[in-house]
N, C-alpha and C. Protein backbone atom coordinates (compact mmCIF):
# COMPACT_ATOMS: atom_id res chain seq x y z
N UNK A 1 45.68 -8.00 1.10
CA UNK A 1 45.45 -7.10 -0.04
C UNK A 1 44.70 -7.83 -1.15
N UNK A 2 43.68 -7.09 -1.43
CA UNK A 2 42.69 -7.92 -3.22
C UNK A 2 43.84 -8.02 -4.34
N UNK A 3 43.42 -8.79 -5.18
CA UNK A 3 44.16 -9.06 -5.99
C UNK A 3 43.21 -8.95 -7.58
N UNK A 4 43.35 -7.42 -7.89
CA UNK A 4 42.54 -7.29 -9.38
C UNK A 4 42.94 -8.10 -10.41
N UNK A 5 42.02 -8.65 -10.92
CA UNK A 5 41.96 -8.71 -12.31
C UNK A 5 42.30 -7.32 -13.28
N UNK A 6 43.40 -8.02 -14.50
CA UNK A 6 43.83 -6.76 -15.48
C UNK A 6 42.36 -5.81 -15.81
N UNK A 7 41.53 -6.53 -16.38
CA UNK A 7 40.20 -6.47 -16.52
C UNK A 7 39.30 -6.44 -15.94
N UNK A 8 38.32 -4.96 -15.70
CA UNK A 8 37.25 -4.40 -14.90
C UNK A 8 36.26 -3.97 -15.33
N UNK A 9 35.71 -4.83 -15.74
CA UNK A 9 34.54 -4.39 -16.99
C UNK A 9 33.26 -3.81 -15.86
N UNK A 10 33.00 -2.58 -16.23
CA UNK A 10 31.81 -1.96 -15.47
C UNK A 10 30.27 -1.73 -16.59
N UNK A 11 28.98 -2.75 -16.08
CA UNK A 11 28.42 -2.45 -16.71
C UNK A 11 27.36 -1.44 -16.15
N UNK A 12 26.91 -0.18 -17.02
CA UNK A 12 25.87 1.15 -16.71
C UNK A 12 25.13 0.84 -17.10
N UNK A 13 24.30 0.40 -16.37
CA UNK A 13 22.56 0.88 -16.91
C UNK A 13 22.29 1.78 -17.64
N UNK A 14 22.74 3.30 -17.50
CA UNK A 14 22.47 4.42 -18.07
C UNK A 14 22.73 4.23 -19.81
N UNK A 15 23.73 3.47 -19.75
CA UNK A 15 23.71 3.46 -21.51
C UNK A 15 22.55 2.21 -22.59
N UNK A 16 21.17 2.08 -22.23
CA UNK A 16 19.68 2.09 -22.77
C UNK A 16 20.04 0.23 -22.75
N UNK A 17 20.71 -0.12 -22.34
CA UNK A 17 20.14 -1.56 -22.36
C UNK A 17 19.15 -1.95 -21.26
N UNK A 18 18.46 -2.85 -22.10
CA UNK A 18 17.11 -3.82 -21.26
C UNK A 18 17.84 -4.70 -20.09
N UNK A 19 16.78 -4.82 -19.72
CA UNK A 19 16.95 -5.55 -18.30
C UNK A 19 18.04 -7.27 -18.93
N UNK A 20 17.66 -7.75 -19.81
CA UNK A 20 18.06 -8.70 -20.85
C UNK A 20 19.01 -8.76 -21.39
N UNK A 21 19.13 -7.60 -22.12
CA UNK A 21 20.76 -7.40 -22.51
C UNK A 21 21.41 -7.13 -21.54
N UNK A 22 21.47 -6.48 -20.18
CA UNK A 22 22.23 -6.39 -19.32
C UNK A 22 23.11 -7.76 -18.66
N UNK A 23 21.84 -8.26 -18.80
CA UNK A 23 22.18 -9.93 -18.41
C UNK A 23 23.10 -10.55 -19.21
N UNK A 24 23.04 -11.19 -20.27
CA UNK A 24 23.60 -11.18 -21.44
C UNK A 24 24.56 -10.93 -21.49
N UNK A 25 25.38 -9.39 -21.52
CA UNK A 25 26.14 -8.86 -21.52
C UNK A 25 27.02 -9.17 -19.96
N UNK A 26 26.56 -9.47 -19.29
CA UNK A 26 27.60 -10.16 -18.23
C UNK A 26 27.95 -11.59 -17.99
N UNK A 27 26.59 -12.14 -18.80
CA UNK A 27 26.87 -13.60 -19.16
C UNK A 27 28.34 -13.89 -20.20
N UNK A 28 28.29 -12.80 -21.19
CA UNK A 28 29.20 -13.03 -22.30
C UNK A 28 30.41 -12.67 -21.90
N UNK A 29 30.71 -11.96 -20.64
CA UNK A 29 31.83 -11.36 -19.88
C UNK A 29 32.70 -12.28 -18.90
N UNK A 30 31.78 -13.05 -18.49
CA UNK A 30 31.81 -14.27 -17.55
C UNK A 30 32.59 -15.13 -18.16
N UNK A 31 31.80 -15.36 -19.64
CA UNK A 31 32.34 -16.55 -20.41
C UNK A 31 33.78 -16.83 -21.15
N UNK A 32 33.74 -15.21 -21.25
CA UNK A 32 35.29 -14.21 -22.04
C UNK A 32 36.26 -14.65 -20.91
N UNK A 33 36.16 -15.01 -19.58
CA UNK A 33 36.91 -15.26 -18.44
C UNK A 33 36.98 -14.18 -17.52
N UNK A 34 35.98 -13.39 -17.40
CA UNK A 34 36.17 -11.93 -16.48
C UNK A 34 35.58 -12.86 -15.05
N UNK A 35 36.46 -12.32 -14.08
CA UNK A 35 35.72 -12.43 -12.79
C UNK A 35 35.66 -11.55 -12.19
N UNK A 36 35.72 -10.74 -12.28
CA UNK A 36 34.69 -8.77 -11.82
C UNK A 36 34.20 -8.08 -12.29
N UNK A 37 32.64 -7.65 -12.03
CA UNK A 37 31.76 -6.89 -13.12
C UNK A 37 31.17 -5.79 -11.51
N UNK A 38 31.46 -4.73 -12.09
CA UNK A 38 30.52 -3.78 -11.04
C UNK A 38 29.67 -3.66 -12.45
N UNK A 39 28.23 -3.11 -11.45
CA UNK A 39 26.95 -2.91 -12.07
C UNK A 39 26.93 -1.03 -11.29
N UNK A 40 26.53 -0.35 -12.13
CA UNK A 40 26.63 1.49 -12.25
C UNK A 40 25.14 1.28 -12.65
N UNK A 41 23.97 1.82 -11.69
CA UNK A 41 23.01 2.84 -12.05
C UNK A 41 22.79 3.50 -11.51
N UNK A 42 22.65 5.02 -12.01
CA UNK A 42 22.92 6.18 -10.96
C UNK A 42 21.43 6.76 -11.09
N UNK A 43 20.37 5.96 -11.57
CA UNK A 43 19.32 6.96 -11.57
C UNK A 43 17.78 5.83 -11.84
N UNK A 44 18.33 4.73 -11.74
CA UNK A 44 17.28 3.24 -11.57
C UNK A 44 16.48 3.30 -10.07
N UNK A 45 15.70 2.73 -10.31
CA UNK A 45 14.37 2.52 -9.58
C UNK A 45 14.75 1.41 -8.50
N UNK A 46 14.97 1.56 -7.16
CA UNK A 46 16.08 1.03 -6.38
C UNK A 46 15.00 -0.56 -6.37
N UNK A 47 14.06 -1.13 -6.50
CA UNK A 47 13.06 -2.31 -6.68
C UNK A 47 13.94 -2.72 -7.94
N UNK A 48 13.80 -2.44 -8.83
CA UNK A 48 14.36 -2.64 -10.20
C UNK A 48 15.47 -3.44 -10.34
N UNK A 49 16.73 -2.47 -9.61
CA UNK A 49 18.26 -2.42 -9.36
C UNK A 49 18.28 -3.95 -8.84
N UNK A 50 17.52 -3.78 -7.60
CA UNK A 50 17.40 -4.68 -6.97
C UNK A 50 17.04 -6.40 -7.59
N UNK A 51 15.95 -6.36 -8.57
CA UNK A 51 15.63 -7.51 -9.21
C UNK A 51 17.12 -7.63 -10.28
N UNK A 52 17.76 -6.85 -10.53
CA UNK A 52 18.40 -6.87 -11.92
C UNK A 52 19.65 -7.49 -10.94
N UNK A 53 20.11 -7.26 -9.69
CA UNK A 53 21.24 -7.35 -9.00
C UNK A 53 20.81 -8.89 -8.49
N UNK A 54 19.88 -9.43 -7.95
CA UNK A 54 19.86 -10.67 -7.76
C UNK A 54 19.56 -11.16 -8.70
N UNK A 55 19.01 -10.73 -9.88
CA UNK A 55 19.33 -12.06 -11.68
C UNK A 55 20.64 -12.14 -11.80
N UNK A 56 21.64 -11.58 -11.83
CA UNK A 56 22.97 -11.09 -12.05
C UNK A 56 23.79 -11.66 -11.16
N UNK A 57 23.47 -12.05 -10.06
CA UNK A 57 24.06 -13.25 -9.10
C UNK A 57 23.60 -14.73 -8.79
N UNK A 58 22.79 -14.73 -9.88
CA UNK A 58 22.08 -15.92 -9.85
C UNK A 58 22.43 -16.46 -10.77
N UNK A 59 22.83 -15.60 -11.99
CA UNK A 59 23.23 -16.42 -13.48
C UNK A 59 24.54 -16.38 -13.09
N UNK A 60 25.27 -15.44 -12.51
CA UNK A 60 26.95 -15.92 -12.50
C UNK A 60 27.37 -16.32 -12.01
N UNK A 61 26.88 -17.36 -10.42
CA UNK A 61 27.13 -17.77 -9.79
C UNK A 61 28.59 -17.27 -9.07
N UNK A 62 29.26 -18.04 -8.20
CA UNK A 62 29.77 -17.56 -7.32
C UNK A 62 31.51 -17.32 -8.14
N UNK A 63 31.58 -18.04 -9.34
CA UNK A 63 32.55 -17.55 -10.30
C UNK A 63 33.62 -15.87 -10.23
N UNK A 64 32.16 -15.63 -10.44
CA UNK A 64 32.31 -13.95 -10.59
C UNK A 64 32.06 -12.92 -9.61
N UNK A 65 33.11 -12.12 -9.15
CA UNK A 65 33.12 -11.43 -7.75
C UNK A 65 32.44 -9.87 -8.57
N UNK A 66 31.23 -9.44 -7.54
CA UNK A 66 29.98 -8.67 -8.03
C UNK A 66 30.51 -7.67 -7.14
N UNK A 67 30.41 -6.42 -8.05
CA UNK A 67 30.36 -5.14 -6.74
C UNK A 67 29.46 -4.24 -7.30
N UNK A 68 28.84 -3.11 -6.47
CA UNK A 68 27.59 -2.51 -6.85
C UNK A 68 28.31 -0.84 -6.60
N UNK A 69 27.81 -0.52 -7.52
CA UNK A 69 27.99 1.08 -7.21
C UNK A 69 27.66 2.19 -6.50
N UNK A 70 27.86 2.45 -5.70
CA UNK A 70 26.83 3.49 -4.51
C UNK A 70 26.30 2.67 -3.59
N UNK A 71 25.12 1.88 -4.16
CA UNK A 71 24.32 1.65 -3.21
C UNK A 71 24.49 0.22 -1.96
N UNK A 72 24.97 0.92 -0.80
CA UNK A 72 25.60 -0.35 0.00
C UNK A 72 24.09 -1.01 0.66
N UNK A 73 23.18 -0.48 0.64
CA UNK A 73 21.89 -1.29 0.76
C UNK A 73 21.76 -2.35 -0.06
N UNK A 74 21.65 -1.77 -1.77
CA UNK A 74 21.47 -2.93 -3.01
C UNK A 74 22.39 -3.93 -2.34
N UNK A 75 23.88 -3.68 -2.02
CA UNK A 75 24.68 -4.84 -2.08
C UNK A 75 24.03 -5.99 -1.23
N UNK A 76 23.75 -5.42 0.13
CA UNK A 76 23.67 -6.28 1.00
C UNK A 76 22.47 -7.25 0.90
N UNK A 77 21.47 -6.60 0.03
CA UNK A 77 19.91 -6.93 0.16
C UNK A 77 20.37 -8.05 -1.06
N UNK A 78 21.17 -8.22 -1.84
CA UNK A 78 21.15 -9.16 -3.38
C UNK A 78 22.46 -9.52 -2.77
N UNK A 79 23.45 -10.15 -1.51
CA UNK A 79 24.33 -10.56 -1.44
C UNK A 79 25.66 -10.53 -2.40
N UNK A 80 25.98 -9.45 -2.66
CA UNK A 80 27.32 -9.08 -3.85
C UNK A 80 28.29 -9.22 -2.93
N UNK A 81 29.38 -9.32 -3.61
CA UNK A 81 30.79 -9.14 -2.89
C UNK A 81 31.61 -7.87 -2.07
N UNK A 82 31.02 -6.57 -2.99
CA UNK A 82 31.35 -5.60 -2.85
C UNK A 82 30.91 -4.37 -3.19
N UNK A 83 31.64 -3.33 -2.69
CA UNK A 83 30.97 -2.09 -3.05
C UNK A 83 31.69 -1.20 -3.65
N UNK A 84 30.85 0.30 -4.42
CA UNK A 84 32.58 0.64 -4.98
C UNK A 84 31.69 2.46 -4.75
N UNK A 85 32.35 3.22 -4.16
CA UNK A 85 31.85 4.69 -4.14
C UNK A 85 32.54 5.70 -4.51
N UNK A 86 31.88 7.10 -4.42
CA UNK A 86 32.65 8.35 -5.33
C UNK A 86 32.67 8.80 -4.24
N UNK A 87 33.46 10.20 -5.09
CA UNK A 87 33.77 11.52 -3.95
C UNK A 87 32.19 11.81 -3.26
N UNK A 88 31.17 11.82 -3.94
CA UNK A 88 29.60 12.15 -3.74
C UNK A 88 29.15 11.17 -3.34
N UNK A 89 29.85 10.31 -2.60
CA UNK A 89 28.30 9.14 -1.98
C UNK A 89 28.94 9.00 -0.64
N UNK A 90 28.73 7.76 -0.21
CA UNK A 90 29.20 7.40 1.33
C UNK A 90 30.44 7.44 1.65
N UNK A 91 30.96 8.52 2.47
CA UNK A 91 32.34 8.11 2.89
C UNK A 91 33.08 6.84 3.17
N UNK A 92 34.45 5.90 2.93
CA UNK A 92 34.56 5.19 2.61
C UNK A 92 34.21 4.58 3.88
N UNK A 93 34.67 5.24 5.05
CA UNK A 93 34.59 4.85 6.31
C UNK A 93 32.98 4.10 7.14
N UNK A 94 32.20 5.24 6.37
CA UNK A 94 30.34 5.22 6.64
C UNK A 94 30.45 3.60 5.70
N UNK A 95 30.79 3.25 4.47
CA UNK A 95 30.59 2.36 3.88
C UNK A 95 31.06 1.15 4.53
N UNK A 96 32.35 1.02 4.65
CA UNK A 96 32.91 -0.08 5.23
C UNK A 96 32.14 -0.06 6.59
N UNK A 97 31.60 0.72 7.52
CA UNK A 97 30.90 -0.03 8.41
C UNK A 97 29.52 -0.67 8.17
N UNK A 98 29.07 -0.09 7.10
CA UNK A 98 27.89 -0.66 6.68
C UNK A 98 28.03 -2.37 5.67
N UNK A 99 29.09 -2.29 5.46
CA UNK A 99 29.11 -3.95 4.29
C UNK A 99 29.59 -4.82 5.38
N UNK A 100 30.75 -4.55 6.39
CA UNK A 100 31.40 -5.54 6.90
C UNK A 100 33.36 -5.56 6.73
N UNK A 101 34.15 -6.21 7.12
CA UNK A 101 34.95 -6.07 6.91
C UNK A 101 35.61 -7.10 6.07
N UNK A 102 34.56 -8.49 5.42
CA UNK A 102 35.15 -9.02 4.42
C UNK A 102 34.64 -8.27 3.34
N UNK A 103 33.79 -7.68 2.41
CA UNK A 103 33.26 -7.28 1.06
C UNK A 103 34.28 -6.34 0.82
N UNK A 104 34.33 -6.53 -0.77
CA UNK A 104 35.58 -5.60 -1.16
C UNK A 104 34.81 -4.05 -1.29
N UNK A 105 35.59 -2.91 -1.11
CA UNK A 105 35.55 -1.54 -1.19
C UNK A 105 36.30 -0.99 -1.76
N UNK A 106 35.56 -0.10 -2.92
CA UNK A 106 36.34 0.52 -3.92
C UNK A 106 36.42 1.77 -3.60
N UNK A 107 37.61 2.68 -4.25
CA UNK A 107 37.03 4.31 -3.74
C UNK A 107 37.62 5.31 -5.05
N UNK A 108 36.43 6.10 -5.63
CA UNK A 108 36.76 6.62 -6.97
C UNK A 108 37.52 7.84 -6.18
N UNK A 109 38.53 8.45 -7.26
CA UNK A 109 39.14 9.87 -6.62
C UNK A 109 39.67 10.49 -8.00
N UNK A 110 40.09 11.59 -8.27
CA UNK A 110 40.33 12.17 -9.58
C UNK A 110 41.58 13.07 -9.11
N UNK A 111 42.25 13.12 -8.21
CA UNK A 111 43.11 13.73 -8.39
C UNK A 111 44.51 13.55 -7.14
N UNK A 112 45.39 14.03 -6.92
CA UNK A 112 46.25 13.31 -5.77
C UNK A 112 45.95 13.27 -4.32
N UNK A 113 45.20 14.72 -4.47
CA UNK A 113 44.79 14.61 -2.68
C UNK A 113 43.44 13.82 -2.17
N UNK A 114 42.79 13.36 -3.30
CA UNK A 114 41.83 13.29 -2.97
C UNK A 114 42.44 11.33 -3.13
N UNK A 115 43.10 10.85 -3.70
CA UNK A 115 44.13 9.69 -3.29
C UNK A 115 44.69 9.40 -2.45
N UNK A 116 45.43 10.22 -2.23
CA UNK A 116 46.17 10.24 -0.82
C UNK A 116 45.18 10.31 0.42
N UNK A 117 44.01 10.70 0.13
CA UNK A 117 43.33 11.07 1.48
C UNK A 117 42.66 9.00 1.38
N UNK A 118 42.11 9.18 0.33
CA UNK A 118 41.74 7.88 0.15
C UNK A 118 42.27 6.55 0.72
N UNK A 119 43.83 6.73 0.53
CA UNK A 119 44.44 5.77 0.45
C UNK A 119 44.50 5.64 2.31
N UNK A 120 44.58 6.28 3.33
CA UNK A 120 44.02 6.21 4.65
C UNK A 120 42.61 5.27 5.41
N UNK A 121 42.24 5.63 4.21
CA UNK A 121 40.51 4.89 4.70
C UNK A 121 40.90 3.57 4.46
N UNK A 122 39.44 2.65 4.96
CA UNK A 122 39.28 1.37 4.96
C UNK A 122 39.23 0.58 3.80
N UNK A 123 39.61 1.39 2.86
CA UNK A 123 38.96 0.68 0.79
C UNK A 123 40.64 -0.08 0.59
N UNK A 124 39.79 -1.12 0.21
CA UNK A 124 40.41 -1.84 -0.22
C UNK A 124 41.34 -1.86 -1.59
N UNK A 125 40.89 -1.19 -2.54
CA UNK A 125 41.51 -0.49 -3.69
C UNK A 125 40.94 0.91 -4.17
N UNK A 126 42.29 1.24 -4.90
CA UNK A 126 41.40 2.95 -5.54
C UNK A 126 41.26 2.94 -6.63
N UNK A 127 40.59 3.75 -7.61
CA UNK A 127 40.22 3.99 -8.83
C UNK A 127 40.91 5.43 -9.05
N UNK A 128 41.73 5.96 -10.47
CA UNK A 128 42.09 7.23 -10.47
C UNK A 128 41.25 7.38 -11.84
N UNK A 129 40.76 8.65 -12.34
CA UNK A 129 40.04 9.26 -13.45
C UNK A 129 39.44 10.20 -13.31
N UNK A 130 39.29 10.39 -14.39
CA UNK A 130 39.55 10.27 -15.99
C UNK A 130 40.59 9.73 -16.60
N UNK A 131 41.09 9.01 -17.08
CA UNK A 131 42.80 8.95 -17.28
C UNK A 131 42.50 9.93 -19.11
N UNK A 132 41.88 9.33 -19.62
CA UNK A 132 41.44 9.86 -20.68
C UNK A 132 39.92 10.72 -21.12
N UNK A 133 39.60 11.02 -22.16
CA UNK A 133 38.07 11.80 -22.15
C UNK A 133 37.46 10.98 -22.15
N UNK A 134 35.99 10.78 -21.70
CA UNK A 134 35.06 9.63 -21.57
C UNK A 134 33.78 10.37 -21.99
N UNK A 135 32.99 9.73 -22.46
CA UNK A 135 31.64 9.78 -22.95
C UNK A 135 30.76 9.03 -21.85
N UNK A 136 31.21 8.44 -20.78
CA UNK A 136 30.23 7.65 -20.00
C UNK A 136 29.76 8.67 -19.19
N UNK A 137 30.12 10.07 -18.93
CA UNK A 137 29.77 10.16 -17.51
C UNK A 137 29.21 11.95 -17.93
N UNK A 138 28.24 13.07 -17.63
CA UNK A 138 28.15 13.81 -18.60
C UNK A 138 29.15 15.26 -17.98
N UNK A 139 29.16 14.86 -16.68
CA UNK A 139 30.04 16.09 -16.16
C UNK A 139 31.23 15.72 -15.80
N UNK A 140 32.53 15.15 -16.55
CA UNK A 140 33.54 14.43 -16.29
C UNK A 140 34.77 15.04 -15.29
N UNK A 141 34.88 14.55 -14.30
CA UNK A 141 36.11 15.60 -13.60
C UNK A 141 37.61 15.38 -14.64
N UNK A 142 38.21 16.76 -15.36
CA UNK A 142 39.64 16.80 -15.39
C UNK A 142 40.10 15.63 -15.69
N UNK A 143 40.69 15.54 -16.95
CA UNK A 143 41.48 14.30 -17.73
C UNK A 143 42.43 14.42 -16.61
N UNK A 144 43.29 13.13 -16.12
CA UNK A 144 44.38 13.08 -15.87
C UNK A 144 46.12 12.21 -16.39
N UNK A 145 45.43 12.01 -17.30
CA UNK A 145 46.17 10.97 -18.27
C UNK A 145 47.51 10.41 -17.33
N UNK A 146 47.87 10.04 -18.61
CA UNK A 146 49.14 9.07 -17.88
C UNK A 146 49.76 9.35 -16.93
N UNK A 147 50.41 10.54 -17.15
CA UNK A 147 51.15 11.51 -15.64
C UNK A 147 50.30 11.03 -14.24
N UNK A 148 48.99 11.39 -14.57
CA UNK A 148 47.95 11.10 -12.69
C UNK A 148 48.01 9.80 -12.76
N UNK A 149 48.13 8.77 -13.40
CA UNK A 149 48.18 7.24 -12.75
C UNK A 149 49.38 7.24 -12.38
N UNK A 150 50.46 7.77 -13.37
CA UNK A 150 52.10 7.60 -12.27
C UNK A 150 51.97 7.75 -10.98
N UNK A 151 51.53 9.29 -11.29
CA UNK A 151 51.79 9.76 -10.22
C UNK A 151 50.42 9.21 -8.84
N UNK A 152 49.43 8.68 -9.63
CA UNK A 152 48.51 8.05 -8.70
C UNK A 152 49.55 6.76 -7.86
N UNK A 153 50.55 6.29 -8.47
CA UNK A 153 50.90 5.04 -8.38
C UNK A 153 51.63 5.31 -7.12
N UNK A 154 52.65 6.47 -7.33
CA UNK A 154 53.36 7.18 -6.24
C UNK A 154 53.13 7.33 -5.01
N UNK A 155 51.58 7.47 -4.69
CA UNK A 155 50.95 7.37 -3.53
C UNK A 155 49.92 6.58 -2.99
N UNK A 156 49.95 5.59 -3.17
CA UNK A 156 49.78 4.21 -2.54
C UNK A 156 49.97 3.29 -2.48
N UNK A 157 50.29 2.39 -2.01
CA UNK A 157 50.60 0.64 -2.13
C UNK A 157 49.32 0.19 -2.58
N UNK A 158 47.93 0.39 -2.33
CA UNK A 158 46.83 -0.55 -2.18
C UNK A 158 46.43 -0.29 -3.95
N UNK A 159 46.01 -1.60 -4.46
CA UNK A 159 45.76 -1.81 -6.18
C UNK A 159 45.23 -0.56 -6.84
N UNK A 160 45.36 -0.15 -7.75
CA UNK A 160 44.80 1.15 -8.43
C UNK A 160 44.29 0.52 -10.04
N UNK A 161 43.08 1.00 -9.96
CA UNK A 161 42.26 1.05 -11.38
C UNK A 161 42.37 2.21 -11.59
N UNK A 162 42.68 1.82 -13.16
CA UNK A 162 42.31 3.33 -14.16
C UNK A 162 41.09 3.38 -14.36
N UNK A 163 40.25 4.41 -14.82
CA UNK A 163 39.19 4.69 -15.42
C UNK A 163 38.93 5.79 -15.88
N UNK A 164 38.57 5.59 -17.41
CA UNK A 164 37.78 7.08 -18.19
C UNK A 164 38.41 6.57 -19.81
N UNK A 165 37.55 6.56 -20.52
CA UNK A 165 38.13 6.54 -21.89
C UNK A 165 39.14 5.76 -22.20
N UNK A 166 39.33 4.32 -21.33
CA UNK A 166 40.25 3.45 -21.71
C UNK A 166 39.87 2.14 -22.97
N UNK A 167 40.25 2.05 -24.00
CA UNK A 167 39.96 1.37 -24.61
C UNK A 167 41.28 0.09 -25.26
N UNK A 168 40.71 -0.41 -26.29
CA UNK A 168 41.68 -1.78 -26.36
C UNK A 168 43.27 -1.14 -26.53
N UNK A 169 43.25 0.29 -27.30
CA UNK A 169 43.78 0.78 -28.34
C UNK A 169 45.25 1.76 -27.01
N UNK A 170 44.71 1.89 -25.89
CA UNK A 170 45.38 2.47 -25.15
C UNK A 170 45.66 2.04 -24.13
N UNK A 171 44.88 0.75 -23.64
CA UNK A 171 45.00 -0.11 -22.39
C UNK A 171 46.38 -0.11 -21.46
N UNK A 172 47.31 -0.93 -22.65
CA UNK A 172 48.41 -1.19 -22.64
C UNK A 172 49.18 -0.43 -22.09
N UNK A 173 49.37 1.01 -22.28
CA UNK A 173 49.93 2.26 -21.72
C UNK A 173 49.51 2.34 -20.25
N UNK A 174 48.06 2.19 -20.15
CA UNK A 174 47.77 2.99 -18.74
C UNK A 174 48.57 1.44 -17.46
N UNK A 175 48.60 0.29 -17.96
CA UNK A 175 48.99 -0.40 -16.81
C UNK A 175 50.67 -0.21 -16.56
N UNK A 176 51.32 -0.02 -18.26
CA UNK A 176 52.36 0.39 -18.22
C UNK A 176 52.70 1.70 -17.42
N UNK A 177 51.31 2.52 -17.32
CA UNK A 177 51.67 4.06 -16.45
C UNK A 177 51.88 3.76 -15.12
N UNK A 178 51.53 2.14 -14.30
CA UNK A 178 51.23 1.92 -13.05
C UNK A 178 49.82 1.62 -12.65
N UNK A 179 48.89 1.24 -13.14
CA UNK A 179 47.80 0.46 -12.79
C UNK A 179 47.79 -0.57 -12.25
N UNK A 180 46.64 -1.02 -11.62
CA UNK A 180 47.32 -2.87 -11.71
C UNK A 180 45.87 -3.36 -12.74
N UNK A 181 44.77 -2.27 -13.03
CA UNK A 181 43.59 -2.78 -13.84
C UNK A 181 42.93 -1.49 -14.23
N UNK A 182 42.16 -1.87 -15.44
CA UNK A 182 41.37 -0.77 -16.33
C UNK A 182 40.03 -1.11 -15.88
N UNK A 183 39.45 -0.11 -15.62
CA UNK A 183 37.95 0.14 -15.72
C UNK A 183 37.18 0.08 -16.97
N UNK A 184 36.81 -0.70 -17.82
CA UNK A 184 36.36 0.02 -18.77
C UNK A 184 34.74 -0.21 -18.86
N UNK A 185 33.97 0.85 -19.63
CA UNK A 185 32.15 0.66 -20.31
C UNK A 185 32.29 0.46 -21.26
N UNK A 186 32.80 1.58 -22.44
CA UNK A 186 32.20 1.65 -23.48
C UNK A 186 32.69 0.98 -24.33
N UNK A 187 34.30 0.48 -24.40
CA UNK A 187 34.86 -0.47 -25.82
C UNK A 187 34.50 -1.70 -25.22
N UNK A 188 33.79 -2.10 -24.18
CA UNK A 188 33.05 -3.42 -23.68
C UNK A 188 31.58 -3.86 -24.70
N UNK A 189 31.05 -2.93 -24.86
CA UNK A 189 29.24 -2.37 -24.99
C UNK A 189 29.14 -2.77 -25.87
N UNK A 190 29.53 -3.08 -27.00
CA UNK A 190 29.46 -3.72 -28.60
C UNK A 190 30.11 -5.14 -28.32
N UNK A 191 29.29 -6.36 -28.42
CA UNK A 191 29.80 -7.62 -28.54
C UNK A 191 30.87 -7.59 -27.23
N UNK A 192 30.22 -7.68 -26.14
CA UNK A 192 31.19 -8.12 -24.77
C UNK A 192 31.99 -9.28 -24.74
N UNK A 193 31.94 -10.13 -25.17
CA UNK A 193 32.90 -11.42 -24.96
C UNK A 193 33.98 -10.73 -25.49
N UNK A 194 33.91 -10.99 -27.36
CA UNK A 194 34.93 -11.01 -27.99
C UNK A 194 35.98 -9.91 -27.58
N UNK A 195 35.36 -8.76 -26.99
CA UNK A 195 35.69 -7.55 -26.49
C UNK A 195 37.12 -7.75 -25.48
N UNK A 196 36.40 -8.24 -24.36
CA UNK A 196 36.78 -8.80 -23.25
C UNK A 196 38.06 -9.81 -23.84
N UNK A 197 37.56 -10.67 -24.53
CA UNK A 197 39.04 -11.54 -24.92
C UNK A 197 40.24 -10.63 -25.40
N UNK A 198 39.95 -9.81 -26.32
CA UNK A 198 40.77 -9.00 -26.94
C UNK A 198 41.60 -8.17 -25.97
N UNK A 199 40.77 -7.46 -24.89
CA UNK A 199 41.60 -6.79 -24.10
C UNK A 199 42.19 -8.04 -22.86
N UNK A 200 41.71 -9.05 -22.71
CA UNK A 200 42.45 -9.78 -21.71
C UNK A 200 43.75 -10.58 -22.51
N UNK A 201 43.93 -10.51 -24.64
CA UNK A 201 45.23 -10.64 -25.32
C UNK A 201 46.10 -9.31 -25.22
N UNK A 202 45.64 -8.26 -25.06
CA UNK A 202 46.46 -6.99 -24.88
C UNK A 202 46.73 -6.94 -23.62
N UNK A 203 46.54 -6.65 -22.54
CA UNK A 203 47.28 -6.56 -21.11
C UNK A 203 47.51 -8.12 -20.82
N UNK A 204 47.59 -8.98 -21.19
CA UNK A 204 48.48 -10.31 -20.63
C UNK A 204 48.25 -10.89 -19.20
């Protein structure tokens, strides 16, 4: 079984940083003591992705365990660790035969059955959300707050990330709801280190 870090800092392309600050911003994440950064672009120029995904494993060296979002091509072509998919992309099953059976596999789900169905497949951990409202994403499935991580917790053994609108200010609750780690973008996005320290003094 993987063993998450409290801390899951996901950085999006979609929210207007340069190729530079992206960097940067995982450099300063690295340094904060994070060792897992998925990289989210849902609408980048797969050449692009691609140059930005091997700078990004080149500056963090082997420290920091890399997973890519969707695209199990990007992973393999820029050597990342892992992969992480939604209800809308590769079934977990199609995925895990495509990475291998060491790279880690994530699997997003928003609600119990779609957990429970999850928790069958080959992924290595699940993600439950929304837990809260989020601004990252523009068509958000259904808050499920604290209650759906309990009750996310209820139905599986394998690690569960929260994600959606988790910030420093509420962290604390959602691992207390049964997490074993937070997803977070946006209370990352302003000054990432200090960020990162702060929430790695709040969940312990």
């Amino acid at each position: 079984m993987v063993l998450l870090p409290r801390l899951y800092p996901i950085l999006d392309a979609s929210r207007g940083l340069s190729g530079r600050e992206l960097l940067d911003a995982a450099a300063d994440l690295a340094a904060a003591g994070c060792t897992l950064l998925q990289y989210r672009n849902k609408s980048g120029d797969a050449r692009r992705m691609l140059e930005q995904a091997r700078e990004l494993r080149a500056r963090l060296g082997p420290g920091v365990r890399l997973v890519m979002n969707d695209r199990a091509d990007l992973c393999l072509a820029a050597e990342w660790d892992g992969l992480h998919v939604g209800q809308e992309d590769l079934s977990a099953e199609s995925a895990r035969r495509l990475i291998g059976p060491d790279r880690w596999l994530g699997v997003s789900t928003h609600n119990p059955e779609q957990l429970a169905e999850a928790d069958r497949t080959a992924a290595d951990y699940l993600a439950i959300g929304p837990v809260f409202l989020t601004g990252s994403k523009t068509n958000p499935d259904p808050v499920v707050g604290l209650a759906g991580v309990a009750r996310a917790r209820e139905l599986t053994r394998k690690p569960l990330v929260a994600i959606g609108g988790i910030t420093r200010s509420n962290a604390r609750s959602v691992i207390e709801a049964g997490a074993d780690a937070v997803a977070v973008i946006s209370d990352l996005s302003r000054d990432p280190g200090k960020s990162a320290e702060e929430f790695s003094r709040i969940l312990g």
